[in-house]
PDB file of N, CA and C in Angstrom:
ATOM      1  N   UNK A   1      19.332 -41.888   9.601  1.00  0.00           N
ATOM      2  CA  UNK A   1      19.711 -43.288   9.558  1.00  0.00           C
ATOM      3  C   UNK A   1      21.104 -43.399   8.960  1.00  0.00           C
ATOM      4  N   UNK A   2      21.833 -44.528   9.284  1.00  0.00           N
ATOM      5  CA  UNK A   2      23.437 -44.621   9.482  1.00  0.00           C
ATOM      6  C   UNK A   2      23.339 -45.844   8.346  1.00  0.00           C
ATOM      7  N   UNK A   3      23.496 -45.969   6.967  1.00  0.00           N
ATOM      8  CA  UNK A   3      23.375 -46.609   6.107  1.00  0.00           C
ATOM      9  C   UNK A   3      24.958 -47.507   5.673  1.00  0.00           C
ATOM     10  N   UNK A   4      25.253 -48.442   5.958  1.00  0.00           N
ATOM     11  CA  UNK A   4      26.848 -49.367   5.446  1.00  0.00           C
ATOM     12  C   UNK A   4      26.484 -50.156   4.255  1.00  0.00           C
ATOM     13  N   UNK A   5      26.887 -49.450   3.087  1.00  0.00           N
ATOM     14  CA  UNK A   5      26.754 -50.414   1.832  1.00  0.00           C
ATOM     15  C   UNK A   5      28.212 -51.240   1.823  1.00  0.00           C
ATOM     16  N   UNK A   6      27.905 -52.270   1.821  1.00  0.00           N
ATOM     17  CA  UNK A   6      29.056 -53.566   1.652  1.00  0.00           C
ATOM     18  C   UNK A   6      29.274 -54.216   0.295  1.00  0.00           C
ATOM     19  N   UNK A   7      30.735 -53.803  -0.381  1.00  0.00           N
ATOM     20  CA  UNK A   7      30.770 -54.635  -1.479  1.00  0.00           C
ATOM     21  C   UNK A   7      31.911 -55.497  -1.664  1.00  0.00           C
ATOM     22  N   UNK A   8      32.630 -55.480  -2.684  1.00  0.00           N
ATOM     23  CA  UNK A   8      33.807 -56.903  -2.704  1.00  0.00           C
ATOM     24  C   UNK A   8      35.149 -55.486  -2.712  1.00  0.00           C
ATOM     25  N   UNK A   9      35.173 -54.237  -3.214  1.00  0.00           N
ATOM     26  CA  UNK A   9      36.098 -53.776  -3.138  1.00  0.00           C
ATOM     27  C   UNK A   9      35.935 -51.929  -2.568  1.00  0.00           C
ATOM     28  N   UNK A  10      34.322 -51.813  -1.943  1.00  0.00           N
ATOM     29  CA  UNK A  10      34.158 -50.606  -1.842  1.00  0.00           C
ATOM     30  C   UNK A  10      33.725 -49.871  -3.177  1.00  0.00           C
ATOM     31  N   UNK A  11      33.922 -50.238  -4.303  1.00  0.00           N
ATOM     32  CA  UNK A  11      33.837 -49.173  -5.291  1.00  0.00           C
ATOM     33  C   UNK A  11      32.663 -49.060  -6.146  1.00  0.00           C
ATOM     34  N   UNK A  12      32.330 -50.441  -6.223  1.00  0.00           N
ATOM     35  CA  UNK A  12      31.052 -50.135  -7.305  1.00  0.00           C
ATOM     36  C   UNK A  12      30.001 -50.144  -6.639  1.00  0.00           C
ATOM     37  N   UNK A  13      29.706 -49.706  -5.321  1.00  0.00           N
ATOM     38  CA  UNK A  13      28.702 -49.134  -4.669  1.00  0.00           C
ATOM     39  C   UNK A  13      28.568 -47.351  -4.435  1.00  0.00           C
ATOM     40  N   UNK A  14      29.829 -46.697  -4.987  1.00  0.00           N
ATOM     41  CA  UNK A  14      29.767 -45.191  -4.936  1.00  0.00           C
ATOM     42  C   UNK A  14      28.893 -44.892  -5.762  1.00  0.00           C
ATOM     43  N   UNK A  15      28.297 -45.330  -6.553  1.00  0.00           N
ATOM     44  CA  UNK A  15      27.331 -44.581  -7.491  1.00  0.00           C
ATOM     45  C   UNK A  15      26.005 -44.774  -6.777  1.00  0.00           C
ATOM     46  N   UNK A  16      25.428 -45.550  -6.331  1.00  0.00           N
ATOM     47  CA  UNK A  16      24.792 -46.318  -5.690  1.00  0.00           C
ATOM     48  C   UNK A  16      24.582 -45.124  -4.461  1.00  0.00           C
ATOM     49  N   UNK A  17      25.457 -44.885  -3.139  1.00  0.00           N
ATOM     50  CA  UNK A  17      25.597 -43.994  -3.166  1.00  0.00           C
ATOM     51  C   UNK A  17      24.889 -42.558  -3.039  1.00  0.00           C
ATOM     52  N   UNK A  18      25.223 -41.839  -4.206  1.00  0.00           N
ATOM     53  CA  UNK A  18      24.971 -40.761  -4.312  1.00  0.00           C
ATOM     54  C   UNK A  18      23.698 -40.802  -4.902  1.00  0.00           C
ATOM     55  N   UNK A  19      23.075 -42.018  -5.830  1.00  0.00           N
ATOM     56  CA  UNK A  19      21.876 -42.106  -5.819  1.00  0.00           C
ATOM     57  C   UNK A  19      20.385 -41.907  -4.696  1.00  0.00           C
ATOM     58  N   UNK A  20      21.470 -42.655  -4.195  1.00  0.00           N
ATOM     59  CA  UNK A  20      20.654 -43.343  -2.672  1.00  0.00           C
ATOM     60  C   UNK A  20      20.732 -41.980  -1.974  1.00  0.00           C
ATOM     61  N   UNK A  21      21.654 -40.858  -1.557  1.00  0.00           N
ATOM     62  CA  UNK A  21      21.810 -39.674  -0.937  1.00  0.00           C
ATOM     63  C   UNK A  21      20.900 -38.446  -1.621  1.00  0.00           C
ATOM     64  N   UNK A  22      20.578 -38.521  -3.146  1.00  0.00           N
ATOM     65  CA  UNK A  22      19.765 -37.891  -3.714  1.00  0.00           C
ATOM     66  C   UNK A  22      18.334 -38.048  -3.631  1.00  0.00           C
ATOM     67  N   UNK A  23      18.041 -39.179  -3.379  1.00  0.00           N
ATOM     68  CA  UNK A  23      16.829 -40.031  -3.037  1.00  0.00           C
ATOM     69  C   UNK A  23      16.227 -39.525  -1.583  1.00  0.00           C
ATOM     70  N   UNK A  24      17.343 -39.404  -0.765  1.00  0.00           N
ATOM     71  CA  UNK A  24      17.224 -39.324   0.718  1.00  0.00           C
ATOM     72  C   UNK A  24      16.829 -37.416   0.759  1.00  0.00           C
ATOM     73  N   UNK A  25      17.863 -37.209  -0.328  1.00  0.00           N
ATOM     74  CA  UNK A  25      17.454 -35.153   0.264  1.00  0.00           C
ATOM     75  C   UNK A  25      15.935 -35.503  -0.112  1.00  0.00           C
ATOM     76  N   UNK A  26      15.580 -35.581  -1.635  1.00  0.00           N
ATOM     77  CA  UNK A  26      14.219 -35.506  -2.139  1.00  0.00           C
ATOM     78  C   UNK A  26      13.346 -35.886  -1.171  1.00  0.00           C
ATOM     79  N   UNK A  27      13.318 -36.800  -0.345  1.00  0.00           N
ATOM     80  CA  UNK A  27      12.138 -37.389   0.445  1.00  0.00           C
ATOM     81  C   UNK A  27      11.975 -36.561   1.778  1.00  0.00           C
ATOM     82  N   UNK A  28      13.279 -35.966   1.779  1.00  0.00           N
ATOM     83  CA  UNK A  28      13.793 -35.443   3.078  1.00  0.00           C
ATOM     84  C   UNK A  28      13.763 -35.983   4.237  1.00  0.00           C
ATOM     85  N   UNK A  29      14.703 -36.990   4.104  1.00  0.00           N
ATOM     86  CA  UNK A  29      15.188 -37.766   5.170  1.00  0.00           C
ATOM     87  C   UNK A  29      16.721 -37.652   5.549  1.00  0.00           C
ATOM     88  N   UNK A  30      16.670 -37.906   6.793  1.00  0.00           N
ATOM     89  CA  UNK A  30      18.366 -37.746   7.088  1.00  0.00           C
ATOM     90  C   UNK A  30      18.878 -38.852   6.572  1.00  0.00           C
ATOM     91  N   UNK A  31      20.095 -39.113   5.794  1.00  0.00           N
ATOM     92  CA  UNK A  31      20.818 -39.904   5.994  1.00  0.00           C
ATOM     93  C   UNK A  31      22.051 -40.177   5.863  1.00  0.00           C
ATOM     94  N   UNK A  32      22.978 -40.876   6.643  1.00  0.00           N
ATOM     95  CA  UNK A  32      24.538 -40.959   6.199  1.00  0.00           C
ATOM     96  C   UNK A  32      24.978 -42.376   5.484  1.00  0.00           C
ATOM     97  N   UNK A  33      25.456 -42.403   4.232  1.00  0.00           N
ATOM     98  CA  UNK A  33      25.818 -43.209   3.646  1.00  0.00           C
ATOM     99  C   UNK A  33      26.954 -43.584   3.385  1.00  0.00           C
ATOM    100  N   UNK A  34      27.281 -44.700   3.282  1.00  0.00           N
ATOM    101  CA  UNK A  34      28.636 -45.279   3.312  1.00  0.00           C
ATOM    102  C   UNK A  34      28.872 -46.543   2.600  1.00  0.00           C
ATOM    103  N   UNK A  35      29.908 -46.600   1.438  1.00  0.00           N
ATOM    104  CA  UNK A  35      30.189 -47.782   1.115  1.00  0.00           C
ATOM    105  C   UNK A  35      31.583 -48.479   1.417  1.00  0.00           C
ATOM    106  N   UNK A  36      31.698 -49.147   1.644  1.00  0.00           N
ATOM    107  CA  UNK A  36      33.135 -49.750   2.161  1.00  0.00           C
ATOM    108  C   UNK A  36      33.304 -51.621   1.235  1.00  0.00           C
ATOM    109  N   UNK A  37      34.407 -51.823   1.535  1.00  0.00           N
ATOM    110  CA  UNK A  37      34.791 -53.335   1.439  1.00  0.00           C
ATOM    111  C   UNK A  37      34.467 -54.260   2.357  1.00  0.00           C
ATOM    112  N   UNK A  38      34.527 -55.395   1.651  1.00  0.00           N
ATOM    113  CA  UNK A  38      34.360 -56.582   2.955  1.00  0.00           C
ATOM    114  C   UNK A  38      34.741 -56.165   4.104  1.00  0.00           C
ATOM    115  N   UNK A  39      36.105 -56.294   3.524  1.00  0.00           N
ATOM    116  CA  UNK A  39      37.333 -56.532   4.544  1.00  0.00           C
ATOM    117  C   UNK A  39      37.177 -55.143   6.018  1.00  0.00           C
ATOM    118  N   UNK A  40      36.529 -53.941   5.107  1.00  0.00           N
ATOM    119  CA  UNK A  40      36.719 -52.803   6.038  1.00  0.00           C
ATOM    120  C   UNK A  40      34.895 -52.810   7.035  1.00  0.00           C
ATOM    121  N   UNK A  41      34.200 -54.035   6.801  1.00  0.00           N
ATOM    122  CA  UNK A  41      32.921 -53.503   7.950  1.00  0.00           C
ATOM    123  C   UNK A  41      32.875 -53.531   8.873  1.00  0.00           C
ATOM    124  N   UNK A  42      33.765 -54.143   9.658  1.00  0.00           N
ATOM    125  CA  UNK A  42      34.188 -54.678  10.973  1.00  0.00           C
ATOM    126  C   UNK A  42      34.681 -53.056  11.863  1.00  0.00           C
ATOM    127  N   UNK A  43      35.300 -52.405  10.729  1.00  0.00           N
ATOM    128  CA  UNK A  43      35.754 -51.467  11.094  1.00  0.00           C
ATOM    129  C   UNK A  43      34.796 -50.280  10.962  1.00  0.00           C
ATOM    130  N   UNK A  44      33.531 -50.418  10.506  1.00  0.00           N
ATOM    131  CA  UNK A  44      32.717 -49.078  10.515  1.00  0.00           C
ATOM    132  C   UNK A  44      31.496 -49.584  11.021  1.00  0.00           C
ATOM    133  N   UNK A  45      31.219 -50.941  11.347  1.00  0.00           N
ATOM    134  CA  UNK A  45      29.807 -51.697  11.385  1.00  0.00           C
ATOM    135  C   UNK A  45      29.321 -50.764  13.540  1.00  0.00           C
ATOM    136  N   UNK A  46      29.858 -50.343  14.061  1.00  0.00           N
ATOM    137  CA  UNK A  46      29.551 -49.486  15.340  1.00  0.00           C
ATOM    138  C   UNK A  46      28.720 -48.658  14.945  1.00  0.00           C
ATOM    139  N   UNK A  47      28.962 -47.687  13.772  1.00  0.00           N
ATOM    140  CA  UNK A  47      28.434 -46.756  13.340  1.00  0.00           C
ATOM    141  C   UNK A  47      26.703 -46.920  12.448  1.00  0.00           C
ATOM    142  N   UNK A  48      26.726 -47.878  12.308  1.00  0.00           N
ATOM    143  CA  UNK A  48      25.418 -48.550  10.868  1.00  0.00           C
ATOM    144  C   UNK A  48      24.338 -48.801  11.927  1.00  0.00           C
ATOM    145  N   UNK A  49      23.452 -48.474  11.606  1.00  0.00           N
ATOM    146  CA  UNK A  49      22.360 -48.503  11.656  1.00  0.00           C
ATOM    147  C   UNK A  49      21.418 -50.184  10.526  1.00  0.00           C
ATOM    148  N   UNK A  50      22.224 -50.227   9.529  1.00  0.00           N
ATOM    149  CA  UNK A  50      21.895 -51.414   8.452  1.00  0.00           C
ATOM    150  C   UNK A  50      23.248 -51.126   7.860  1.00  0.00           C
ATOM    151  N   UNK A  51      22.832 -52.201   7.502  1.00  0.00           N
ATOM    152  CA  UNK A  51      24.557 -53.012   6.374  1.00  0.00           C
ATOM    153  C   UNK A  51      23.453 -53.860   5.029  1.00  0.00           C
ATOM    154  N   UNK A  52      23.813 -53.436   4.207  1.00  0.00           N
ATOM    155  CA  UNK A  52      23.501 -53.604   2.952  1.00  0.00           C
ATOM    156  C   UNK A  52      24.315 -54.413   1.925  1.00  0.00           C
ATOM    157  N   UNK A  53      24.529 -55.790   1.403  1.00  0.00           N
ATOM    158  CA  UNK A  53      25.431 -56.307   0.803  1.00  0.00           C
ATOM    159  C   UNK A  53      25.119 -56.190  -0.753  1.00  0.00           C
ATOM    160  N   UNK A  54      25.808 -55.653  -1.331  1.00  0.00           N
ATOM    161  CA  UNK A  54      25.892 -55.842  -2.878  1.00  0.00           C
ATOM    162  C   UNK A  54      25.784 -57.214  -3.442  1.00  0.00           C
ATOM    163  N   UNK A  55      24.902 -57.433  -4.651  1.00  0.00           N
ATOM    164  CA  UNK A  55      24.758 -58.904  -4.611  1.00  0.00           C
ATOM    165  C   UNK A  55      26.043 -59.844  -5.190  1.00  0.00           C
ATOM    166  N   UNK A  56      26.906 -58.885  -5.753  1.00  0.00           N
ATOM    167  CA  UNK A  56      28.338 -59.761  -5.811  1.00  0.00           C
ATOM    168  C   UNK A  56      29.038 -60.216  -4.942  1.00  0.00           C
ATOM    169  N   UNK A  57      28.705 -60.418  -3.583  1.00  0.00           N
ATOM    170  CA  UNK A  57      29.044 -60.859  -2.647  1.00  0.00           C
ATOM    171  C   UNK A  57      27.854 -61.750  -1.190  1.00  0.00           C
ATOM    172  N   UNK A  58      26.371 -61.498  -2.403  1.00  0.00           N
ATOM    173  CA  UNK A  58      25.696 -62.452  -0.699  1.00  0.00           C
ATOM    174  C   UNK A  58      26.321 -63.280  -0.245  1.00  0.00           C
ATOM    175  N   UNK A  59      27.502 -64.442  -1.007  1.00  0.00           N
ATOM    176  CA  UNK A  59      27.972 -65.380  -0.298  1.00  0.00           C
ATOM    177  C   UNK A  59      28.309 -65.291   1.072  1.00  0.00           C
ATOM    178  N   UNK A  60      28.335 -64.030   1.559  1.00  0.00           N
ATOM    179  CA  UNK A  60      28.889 -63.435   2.342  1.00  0.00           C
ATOM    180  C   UNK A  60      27.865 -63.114   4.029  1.00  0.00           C
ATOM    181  N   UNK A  61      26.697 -63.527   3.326  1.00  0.00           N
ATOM    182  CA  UNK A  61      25.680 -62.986   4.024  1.00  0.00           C
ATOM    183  C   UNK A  61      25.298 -63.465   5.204  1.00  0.00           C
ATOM    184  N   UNK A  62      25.564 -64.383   5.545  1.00  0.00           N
ATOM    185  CA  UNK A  62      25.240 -65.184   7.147  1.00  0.00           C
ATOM    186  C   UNK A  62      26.673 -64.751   7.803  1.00  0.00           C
ATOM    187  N   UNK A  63      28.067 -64.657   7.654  1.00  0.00           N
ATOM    188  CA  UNK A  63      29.019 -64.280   8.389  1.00  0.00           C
ATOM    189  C   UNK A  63      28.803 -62.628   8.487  1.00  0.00           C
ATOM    190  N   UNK A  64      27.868 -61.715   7.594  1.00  0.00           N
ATOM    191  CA  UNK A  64      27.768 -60.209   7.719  1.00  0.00           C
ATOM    192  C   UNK A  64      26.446 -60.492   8.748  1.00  0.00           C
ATOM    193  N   UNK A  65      25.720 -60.950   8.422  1.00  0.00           N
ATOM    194  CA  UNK A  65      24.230 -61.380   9.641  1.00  0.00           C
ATOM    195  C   UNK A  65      24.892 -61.683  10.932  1.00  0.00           C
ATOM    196  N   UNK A  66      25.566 -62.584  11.474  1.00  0.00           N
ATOM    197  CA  UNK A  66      26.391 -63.092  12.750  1.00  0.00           C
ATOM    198  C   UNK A  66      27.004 -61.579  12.771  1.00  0.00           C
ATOM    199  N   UNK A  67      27.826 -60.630  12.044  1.00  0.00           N
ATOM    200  CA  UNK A  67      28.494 -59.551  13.136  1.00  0.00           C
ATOM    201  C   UNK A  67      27.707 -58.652  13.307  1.00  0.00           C
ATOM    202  N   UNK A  68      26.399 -58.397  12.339  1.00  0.00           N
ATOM    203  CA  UNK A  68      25.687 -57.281  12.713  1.00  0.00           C
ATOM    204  C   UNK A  68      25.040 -58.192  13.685  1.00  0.00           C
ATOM    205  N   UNK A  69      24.122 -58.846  14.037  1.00  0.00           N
ATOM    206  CA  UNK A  69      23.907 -59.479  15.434  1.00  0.00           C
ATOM    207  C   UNK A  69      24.406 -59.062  16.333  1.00  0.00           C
ATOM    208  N   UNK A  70      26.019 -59.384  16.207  1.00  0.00           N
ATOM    209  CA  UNK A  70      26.830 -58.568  17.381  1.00  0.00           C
ATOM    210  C   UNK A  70      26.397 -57.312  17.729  1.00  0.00           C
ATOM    211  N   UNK A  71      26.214 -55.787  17.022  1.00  0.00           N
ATOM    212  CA  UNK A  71      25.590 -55.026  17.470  1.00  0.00           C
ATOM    213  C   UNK A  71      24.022 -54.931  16.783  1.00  0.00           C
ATOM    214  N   UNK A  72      23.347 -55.887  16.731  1.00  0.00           N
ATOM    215  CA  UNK A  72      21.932 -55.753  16.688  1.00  0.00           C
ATOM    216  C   UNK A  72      21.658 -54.703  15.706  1.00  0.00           C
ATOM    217  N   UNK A  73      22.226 -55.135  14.210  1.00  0.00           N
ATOM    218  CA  UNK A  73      22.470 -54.593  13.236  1.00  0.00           C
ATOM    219  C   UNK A  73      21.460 -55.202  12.105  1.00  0.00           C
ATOM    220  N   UNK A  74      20.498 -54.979  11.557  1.00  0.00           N
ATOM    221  CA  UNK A  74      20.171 -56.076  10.189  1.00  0.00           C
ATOM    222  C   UNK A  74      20.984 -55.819   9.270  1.00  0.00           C
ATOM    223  N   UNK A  75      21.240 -57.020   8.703  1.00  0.00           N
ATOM    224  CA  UNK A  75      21.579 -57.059   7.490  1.00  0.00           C
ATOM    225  C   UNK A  75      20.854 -57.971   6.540  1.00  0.00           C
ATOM    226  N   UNK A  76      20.868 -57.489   5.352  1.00  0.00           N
ATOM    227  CA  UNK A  76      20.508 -57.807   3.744  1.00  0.00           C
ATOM    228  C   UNK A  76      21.173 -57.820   2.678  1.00  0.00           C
ATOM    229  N   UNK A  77      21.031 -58.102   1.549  1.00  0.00           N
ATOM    230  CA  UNK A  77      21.302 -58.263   0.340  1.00  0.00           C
ATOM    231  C   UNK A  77      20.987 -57.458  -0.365  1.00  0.00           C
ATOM    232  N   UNK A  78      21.711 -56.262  -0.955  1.00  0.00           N
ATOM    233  CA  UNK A  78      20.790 -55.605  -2.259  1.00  0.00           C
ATOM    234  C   UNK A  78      20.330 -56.339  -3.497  1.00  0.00           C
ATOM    235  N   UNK A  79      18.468 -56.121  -3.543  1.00  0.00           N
ATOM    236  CA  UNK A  79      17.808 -56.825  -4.733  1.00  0.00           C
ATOM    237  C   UNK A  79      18.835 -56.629  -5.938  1.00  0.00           C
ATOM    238  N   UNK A  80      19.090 -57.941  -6.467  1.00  0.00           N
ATOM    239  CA  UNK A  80      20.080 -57.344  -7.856  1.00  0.00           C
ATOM    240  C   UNK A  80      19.274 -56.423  -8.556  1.00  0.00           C
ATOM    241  N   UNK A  81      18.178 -56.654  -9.007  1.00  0.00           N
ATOM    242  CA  UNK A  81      18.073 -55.437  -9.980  1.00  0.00           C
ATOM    243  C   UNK A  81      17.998 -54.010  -9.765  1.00  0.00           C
ATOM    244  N   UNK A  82      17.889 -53.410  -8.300  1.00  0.00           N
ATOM    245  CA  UNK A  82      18.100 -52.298  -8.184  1.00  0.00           C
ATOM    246  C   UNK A  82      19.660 -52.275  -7.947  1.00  0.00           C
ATOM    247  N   UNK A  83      20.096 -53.084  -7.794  1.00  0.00           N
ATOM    248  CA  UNK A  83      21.669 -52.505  -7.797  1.00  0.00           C
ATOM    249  C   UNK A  83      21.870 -52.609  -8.713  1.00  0.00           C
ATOM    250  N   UNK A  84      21.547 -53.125 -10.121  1.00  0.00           N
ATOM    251  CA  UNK A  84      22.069 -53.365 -11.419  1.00  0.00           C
ATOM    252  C   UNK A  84      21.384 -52.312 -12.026  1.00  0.00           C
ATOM    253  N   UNK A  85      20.084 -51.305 -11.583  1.00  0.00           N
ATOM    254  CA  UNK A  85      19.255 -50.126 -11.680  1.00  0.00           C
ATOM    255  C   UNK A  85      20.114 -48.684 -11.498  1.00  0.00           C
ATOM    256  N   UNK A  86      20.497 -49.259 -10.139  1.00  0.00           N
ATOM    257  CA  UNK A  86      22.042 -48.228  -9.525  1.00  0.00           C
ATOM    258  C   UNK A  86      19.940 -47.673  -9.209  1.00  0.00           C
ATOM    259  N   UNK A  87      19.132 -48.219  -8.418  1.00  0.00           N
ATOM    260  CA  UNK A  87      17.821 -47.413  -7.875  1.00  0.00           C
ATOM    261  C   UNK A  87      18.213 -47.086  -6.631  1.00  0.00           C
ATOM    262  N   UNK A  88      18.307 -45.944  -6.325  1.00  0.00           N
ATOM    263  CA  UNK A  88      18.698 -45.128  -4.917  1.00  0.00           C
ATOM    264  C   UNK A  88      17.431 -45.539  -4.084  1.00  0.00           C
ATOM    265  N   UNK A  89      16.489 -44.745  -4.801  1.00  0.00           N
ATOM    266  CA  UNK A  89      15.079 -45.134  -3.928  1.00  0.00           C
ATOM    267  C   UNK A  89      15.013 -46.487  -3.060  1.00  0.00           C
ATOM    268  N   UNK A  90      15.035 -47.270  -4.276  1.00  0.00           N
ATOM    269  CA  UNK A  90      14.209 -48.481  -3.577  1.00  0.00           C
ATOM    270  C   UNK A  90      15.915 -49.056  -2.872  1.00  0.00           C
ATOM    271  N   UNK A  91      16.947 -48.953  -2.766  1.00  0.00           N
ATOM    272  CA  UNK A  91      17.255 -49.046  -1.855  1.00  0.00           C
ATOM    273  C   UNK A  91      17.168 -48.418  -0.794  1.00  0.00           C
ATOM    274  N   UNK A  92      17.175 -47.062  -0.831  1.00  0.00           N
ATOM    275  CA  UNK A  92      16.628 -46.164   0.691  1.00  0.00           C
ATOM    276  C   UNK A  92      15.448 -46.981   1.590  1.00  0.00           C
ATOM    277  N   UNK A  93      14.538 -46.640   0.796  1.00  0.00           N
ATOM    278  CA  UNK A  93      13.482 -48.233   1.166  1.00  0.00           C
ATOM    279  C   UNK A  93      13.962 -49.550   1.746  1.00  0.00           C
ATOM    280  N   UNK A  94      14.260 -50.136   1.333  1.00  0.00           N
ATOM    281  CA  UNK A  94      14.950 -50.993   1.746  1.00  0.00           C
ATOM    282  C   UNK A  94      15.718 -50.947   2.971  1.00  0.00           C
ATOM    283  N   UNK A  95      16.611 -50.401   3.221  1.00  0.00           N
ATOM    284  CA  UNK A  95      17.287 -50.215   4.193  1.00  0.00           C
ATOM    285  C   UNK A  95      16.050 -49.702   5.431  1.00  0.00           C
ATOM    286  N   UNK A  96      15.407 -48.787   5.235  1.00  0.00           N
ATOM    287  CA  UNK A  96      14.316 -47.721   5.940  1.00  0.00           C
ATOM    288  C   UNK A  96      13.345 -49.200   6.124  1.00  0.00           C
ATOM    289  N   UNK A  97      12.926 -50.114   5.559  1.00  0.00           N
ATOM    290  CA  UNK A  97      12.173 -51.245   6.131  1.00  0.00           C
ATOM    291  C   UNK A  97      12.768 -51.908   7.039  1.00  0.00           C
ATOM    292  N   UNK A  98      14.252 -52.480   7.159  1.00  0.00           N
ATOM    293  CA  UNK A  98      14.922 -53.135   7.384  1.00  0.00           C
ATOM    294  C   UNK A  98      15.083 -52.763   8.420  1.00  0.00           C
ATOM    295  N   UNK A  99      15.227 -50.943   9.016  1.00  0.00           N
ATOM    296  CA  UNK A  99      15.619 -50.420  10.529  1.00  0.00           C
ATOM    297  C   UNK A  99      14.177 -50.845  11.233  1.00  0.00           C
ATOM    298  N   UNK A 100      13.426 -50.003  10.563  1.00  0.00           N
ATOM    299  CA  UNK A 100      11.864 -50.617  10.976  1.00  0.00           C
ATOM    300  C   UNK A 100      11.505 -51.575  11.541  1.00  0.00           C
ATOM    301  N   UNK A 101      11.909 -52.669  11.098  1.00  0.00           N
ATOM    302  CA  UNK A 101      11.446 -54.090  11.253  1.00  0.00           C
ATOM    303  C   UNK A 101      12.536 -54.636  12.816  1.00  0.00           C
ATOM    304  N   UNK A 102      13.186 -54.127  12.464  1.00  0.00           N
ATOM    305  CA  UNK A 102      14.401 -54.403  13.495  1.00  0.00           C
ATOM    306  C   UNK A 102      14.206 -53.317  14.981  1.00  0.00           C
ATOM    307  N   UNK A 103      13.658 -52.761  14.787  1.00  0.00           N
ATOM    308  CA  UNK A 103      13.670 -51.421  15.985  1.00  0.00           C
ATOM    309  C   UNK A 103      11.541 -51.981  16.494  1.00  0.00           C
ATOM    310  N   UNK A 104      10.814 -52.954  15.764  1.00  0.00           N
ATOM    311  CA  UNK A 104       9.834 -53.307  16.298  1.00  0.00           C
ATOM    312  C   UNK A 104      10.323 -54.837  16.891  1.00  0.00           C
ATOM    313  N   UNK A 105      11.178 -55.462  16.232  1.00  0.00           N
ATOM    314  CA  UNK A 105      11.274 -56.399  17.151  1.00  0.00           C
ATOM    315  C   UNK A 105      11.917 -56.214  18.115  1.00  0.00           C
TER     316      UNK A 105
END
């Protein structure tokens, strides 16, 4: 799974991250992770499988919903407290429900 974490400057989702990539060997699941900026999803959102918004930015979340639409992308909000957890897991989860749910409808 092709994972796009979205935040306000790219950066305070790298920890996040490597959490989330440690989470993924342990369970042994494939996955490629990625955090980027607003400004840059447009430019990697082909590649995602889910787009994930950091909650310092849901404002953001119905104009990131409308482009993943465009390619039949879900998008969400990371629960603040696992991003404020920096919880790899339950975001892996998260995201891994989110393809789910989207690949049955």
């Amino acid at each position: 799974m092709n994972i796009l974490l979205c935040c306000s400057a790219g950066m305070s989702t790298s920890l996040l991250v490597t959490k989330m990539q440690k989470a993924a060997d342990e369970q042994g699941r494939e996955a490629v992770i990625n955090a980027v900026s607003a400004s840059e999803v447009r430019n990697h959102v082909s590649e995602a499988d889910v787009i994930l918004l950091g909650p310092q930015i849901r404002y953001m979340l119905q104009d990131m919903k409308k482009l993943g639409g465009e390619y039949n992308i879900p998008v969400a909000t990371i629960d603040q407290r696992d991003y404020g957890m920096v919880n790899g897991s339950a975001v892996l989860n998260q995201a891994q429900k989110l393809i789910d749910e989207s690949a049955d409808s």
